[in-house]
N, C-alpha and C. Protein backbone atom coordinates (compact mmCIF):
# COMPACT_ATOMS: atom_id res chain seq x y z
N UNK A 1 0.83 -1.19 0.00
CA UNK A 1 0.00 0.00 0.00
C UNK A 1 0.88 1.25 0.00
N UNK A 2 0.28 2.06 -0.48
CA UNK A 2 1.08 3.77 -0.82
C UNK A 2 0.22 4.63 -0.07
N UNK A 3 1.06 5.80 0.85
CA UNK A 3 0.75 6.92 1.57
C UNK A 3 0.49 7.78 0.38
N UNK A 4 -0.38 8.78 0.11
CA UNK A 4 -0.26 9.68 -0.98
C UNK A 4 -0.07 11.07 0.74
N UNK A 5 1.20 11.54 0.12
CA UNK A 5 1.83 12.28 1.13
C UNK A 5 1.80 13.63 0.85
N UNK A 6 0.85 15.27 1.14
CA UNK A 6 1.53 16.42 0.90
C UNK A 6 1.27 16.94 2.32
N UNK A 7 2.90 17.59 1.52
CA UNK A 7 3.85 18.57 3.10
C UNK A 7 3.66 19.43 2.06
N UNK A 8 2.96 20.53 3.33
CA UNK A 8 2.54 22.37 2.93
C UNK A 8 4.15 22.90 3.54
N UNK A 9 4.20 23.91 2.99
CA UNK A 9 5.22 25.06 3.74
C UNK A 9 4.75 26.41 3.28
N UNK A 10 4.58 27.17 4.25
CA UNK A 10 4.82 28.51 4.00
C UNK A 10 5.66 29.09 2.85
N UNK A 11 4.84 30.01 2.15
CA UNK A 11 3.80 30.48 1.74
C UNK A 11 2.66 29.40 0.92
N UNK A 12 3.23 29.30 -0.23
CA UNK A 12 2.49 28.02 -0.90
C UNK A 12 3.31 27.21 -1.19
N UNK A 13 4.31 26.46 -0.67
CA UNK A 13 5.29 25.74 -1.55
C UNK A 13 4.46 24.10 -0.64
N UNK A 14 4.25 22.83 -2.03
CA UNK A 14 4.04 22.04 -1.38
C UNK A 14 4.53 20.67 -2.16
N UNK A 15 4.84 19.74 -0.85
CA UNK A 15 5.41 18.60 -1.66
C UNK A 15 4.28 17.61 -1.77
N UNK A 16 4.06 16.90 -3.25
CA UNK A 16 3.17 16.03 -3.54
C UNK A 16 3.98 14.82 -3.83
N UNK A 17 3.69 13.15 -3.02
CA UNK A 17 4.44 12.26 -3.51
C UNK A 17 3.60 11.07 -2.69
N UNK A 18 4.17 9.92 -3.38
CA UNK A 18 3.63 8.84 -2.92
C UNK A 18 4.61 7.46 -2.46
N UNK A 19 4.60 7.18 -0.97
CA UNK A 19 5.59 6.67 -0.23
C UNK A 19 4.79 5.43 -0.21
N UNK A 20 6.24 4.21 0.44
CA UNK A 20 5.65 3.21 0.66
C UNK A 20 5.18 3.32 1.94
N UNK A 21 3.75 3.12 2.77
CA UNK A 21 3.61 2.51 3.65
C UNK A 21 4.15 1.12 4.41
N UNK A 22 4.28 1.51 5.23
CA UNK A 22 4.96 0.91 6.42
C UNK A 22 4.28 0.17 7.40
N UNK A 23 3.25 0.89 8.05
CA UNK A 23 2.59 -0.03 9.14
C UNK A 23 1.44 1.45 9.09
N UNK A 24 0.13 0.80 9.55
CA UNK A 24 -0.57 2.48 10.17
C UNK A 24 -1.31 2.07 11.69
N UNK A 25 -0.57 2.28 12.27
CA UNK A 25 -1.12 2.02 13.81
C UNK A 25 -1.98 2.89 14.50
N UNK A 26 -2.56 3.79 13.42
CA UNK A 26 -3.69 4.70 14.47
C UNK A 26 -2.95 5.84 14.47
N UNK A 27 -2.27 5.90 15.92
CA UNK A 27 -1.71 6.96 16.50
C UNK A 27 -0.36 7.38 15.52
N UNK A 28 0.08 6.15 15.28
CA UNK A 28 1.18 6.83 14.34
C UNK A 28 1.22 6.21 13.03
N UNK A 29 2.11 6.40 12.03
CA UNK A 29 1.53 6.43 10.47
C UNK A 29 2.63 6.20 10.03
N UNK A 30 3.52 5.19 9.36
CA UNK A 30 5.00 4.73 9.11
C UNK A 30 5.24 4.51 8.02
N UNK A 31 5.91 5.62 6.80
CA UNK A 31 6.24 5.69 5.83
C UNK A 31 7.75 5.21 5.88
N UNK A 32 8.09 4.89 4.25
CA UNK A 32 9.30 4.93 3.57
C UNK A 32 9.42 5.32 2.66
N UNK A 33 10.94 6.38 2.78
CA UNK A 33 10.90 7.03 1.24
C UNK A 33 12.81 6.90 1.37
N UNK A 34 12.96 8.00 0.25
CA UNK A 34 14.04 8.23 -0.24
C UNK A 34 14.45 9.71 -0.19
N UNK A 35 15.56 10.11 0.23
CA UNK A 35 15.31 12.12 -0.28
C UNK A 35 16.12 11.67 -1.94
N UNK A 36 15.35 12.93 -2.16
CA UNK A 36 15.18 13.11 -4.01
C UNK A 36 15.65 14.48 -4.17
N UNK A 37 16.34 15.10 -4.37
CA UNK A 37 16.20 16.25 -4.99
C UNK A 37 16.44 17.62 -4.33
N UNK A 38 17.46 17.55 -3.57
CA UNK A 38 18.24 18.21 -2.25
C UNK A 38 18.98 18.94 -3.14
N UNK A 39 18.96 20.46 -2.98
CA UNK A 39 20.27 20.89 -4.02
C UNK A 39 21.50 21.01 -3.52
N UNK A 40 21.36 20.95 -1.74
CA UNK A 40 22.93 20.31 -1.44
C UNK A 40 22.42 19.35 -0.16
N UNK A 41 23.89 18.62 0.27
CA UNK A 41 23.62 18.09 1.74
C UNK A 41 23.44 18.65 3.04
N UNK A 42 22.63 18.03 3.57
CA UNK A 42 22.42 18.95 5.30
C UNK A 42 23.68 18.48 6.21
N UNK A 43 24.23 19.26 6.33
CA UNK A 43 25.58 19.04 7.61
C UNK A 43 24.89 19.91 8.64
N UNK A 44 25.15 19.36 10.18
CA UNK A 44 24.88 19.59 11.22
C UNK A 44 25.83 19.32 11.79
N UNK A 45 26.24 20.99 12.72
CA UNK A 45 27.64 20.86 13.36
C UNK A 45 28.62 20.24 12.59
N UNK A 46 29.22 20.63 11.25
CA UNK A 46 30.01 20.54 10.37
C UNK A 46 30.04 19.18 9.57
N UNK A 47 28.77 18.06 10.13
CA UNK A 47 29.13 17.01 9.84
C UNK A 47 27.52 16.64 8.92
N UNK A 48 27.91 15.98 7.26
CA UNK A 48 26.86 15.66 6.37
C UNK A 48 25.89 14.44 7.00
N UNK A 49 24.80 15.45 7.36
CA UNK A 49 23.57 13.91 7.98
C UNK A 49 22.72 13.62 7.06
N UNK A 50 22.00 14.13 6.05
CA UNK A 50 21.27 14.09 5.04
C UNK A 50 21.90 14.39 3.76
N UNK A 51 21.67 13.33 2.41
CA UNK A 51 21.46 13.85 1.06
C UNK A 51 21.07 13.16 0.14
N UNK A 52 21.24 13.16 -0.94
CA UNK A 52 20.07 12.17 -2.02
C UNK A 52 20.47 11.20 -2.15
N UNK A 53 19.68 10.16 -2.09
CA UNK A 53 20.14 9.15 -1.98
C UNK A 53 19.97 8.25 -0.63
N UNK A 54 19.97 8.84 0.46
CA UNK A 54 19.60 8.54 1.62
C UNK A 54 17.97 8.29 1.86
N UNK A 55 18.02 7.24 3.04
CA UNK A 55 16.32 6.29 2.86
C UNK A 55 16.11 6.74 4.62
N UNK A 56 14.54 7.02 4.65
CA UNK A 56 14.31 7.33 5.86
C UNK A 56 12.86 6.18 5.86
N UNK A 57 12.83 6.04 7.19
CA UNK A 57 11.42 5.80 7.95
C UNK A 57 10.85 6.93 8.21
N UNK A 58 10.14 7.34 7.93
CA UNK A 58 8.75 8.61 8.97
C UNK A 58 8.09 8.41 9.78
N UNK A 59 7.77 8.88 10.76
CA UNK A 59 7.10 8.50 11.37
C UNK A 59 5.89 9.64 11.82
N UNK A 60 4.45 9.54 11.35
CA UNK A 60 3.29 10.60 11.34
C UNK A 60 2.71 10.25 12.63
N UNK A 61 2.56 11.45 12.91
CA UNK A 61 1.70 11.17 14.55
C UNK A 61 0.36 12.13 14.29
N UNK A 62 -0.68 11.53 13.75
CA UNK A 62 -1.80 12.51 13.55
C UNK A 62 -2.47 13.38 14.82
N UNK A 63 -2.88 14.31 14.56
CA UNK A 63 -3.69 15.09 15.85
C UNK A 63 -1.89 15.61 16.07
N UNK A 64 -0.49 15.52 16.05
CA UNK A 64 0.28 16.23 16.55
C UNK A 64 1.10 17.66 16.11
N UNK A 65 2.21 17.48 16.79
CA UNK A 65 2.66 19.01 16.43
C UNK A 65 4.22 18.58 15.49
N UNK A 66 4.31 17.43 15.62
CA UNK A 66 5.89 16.96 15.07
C UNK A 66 5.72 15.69 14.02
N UNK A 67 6.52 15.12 13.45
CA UNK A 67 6.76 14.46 12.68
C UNK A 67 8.65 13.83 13.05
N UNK A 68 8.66 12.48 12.68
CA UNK A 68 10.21 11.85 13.20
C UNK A 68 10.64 11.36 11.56
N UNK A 69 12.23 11.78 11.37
CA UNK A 69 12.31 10.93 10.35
C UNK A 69 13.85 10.40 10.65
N UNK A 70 13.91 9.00 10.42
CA UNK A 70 14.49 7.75 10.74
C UNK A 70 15.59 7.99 9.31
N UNK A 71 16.51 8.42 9.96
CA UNK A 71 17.74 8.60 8.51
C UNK A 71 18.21 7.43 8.57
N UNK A 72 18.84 6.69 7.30
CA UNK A 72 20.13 6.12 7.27
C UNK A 72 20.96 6.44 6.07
N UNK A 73 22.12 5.91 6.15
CA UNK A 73 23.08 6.32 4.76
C UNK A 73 22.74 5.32 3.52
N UNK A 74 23.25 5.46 2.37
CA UNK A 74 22.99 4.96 1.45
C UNK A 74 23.42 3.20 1.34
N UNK A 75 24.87 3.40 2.55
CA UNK A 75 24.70 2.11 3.16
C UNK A 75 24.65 1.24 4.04
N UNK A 76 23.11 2.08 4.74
CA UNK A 76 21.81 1.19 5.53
C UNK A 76 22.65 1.79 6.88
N UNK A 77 23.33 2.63 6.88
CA UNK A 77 23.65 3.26 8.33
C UNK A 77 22.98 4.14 9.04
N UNK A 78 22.38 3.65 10.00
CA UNK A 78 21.33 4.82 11.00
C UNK A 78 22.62 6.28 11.14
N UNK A 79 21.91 7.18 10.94
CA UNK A 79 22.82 8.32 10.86
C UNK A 79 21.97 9.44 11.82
N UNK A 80 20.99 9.39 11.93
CA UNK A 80 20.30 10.15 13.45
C UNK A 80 18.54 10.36 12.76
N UNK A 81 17.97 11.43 13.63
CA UNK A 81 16.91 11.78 13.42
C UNK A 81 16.84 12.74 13.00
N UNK A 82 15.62 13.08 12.23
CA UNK A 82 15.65 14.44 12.02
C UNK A 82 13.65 14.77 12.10
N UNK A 83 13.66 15.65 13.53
CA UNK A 83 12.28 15.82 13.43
C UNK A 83 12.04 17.44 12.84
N UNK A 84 10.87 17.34 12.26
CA UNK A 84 10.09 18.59 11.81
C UNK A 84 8.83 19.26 12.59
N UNK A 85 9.11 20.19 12.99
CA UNK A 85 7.91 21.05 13.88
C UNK A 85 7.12 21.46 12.78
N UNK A 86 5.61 20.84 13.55
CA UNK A 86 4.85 21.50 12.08
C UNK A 86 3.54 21.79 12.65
N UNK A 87 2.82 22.56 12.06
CA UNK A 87 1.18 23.07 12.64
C UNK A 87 0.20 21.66 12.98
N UNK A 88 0.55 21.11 12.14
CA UNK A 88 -0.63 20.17 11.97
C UNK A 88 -0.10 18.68 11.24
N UNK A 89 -0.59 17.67 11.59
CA UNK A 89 -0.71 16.15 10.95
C UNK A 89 -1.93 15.52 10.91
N UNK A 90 -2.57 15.63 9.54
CA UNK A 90 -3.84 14.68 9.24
C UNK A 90 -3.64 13.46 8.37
N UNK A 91 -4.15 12.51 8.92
CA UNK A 91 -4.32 11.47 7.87
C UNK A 91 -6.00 10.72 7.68
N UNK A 92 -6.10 10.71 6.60
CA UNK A 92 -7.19 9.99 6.75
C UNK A 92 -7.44 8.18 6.03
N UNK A 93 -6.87 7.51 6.01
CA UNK A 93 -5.83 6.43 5.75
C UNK A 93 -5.93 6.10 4.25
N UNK A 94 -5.26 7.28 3.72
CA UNK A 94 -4.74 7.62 2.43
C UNK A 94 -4.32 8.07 2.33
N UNK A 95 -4.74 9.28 2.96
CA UNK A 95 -3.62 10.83 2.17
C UNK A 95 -3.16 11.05 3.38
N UNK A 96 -1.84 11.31 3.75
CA UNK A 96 -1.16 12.11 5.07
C UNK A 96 -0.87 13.86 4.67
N UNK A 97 -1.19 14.76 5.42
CA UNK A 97 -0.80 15.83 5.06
C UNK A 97 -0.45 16.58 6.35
N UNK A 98 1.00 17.56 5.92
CA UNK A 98 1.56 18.41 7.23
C UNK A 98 1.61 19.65 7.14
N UNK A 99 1.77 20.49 7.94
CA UNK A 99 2.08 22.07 7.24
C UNK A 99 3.45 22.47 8.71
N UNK A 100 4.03 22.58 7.40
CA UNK A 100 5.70 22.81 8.21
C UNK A 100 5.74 24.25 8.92
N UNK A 101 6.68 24.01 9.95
CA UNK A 101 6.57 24.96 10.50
C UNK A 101 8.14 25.88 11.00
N UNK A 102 8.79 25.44 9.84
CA UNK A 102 10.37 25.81 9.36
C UNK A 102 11.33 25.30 10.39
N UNK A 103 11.32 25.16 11.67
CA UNK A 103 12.41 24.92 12.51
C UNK A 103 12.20 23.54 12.76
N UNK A 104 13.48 22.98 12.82
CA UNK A 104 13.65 21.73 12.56
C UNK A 104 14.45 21.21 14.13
N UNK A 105 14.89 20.31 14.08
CA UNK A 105 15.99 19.32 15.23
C UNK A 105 16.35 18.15 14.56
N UNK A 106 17.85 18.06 14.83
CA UNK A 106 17.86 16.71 13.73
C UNK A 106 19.36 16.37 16.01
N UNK A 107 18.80 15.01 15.65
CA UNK A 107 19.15 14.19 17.09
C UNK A 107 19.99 13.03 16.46
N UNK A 108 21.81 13.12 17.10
CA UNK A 108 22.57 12.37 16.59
C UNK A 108 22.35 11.02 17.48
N UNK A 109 22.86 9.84 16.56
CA UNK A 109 22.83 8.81 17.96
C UNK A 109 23.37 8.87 19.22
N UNK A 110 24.05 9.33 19.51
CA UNK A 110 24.69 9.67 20.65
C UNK A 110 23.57 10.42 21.28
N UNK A 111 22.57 11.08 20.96
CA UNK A 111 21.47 11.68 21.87
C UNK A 111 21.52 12.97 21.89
N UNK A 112 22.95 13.75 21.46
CA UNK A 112 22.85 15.52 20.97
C UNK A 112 22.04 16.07 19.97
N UNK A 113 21.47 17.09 20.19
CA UNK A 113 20.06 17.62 19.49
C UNK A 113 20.67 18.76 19.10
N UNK A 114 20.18 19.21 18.05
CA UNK A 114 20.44 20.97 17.39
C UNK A 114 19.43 21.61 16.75
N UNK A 115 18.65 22.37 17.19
CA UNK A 115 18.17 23.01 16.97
C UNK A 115 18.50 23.93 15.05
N UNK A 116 17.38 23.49 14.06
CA UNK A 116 18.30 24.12 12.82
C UNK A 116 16.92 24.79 12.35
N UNK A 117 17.32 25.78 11.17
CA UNK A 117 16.42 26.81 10.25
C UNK A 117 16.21 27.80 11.31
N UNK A 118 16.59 28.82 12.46
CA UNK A 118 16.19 29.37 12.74
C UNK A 118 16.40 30.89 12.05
N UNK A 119 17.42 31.17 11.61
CA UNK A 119 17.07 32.06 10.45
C UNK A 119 16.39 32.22 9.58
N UNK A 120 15.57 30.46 9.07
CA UNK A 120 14.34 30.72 8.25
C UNK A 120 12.91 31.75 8.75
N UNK A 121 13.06 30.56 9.79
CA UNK A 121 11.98 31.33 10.63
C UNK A 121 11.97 32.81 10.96
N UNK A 122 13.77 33.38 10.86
CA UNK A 122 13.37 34.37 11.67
C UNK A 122 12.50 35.48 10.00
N UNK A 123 13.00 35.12 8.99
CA UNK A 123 13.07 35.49 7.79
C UNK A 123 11.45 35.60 7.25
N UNK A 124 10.98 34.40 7.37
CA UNK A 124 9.57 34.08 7.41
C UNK A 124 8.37 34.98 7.97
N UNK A 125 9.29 35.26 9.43
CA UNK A 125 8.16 36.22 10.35
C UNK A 125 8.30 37.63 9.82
N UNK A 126 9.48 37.85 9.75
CA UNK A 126 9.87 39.32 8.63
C UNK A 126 9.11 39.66 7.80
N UNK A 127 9.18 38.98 7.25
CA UNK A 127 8.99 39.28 5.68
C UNK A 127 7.34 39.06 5.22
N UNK A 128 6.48 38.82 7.17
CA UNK A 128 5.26 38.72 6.91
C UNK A 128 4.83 37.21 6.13
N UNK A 129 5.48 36.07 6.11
CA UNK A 129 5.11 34.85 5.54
C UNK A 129 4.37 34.18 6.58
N UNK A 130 4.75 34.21 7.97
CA UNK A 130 3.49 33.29 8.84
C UNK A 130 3.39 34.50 9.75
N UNK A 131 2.45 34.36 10.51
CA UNK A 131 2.14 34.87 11.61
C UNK A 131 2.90 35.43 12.54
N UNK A 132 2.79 36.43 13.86
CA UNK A 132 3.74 35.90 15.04
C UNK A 132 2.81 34.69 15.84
N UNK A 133 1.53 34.17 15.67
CA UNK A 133 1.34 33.83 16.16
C UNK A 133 1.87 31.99 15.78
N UNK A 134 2.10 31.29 14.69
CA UNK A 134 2.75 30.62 13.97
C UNK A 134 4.07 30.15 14.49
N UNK A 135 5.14 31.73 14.37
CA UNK A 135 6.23 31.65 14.71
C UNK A 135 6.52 31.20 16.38
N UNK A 136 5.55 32.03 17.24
CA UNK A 136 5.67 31.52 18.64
C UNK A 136 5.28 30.11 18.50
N UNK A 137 4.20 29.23 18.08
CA UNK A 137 4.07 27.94 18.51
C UNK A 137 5.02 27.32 18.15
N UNK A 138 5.67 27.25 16.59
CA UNK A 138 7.14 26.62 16.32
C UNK A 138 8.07 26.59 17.43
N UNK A 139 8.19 27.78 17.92
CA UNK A 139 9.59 27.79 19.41
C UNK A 139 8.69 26.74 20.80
N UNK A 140 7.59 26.85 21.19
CA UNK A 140 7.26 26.33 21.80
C UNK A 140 7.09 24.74 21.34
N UNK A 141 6.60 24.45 20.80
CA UNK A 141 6.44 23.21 19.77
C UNK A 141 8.27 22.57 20.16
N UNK A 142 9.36 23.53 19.82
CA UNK A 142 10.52 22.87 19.32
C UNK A 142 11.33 22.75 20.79
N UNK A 143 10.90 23.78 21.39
CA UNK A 143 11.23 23.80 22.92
C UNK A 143 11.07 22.31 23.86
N UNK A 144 9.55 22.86 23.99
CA UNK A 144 9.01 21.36 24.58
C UNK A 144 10.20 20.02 23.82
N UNK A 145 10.32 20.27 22.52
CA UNK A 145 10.88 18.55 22.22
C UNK A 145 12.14 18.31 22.76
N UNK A 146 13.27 19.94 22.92
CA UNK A 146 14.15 19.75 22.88
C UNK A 146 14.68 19.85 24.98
N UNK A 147 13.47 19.98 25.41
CA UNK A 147 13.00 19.31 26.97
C UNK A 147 13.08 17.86 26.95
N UNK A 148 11.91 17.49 25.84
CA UNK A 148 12.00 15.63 26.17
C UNK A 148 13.25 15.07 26.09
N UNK A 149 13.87 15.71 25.03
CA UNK A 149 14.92 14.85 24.67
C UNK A 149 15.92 14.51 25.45
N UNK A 150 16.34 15.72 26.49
CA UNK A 150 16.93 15.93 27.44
C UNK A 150 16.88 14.68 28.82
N UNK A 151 15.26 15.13 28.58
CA UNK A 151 14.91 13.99 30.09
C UNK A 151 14.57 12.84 29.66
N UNK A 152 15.04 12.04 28.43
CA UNK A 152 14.62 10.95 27.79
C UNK A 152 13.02 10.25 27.22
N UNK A 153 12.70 11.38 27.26
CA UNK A 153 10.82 11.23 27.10
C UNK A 153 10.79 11.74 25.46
N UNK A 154 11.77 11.90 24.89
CA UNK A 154 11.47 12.01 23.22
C UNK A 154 12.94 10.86 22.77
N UNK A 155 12.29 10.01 21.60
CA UNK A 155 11.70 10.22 20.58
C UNK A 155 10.43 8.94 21.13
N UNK A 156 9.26 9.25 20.85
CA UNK A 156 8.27 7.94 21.17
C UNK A 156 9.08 6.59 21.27
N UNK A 157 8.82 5.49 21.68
CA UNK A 157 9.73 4.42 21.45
C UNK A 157 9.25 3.83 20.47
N UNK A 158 8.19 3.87 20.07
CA UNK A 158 8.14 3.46 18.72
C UNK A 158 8.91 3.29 17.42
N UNK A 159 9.96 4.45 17.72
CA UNK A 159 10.72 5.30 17.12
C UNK A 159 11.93 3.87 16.50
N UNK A 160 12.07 3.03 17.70
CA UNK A 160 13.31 2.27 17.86
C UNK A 160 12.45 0.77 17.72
N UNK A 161 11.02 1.08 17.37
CA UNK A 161 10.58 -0.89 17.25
C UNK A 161 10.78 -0.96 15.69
N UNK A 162 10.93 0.10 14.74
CA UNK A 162 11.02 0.07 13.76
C UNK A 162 12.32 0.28 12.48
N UNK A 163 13.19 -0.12 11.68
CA UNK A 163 14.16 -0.03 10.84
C UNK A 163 13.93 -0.36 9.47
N UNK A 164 14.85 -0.24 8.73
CA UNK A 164 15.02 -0.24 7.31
C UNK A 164 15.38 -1.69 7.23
């Protein structure tokens, strides 16, 4: 079975695609894909965690404020997480859809978290693309996660019943 998957972003930019499903347990929603089409790699703290070619698990938590995605390298190496703060996750067990909410956290195995895009965001609120009211839930939204993570209450454990 196939997720038919669109991620909104501010202003109108949106991704339309169709992933393999994984499992749909209700509460959470377990895709597989591939990144496609990166015009460069994501390095965090000087070091490349994402780029094309690389296969993730997702993991959708409907009714929430986040989304998990399960990196590995091209060969099959868990390379960390990378979650997305976003307004919203609906599925209705077909279509999954998110609306991003620019600031990101990508969590190495070792358990260090970084906080990334906050210049998007700050750019976004500028320039009048979301709200302030938008921009505050993103920090709170990214806050809270980067609390759990701390006190070991993020990533769901779900997170770890599942691999490539």
């Amino acid at each position: 079975m196939r997720i038919h998957l669109i991620y909104r972003r501010f202003p109108n930019r949106v991704l339309e695609r169709y992933d393999e499903l994984v499992a749909d347990l209700g509460s959470v929603v377990i895709g597989r894909s591939k990144f496609e089409g990166m015009l460069a790699p994501l390095r965090v703290n000087g070091i490349e965690v994402i780029r094309n070619g690389y296969e993730m698990l997702y993991f959708a938590f409907p009714g929430k404020d986040f989304d998990i995605l399960k990196v590995y390298s091209e060969e099959g190496e868990f390379v960390g997480l990378y979650v997305d703060v976003l307004d919203y996750t609906k599925w209705d067990g077909e279509t999954l859809e998110m609306l991003d909410l620019f600031l990101d956290i990508f969590i190495f195995p070792s358990g260090e978290a970084f906080l990334l895009d906050e210049d998007e965001i700050e750019m976004a609120l500028n320039y009048g693309i979301i709200s302030r009211e938008k921009f505050l839930k993103a920090y709170r939204t990214a806050n809270r996660i980067l609390r759990e993570i701390k006190s070991g209450e993020f990533p769901p454990r779900i997170v770890w019943e599942y691999s490539l």
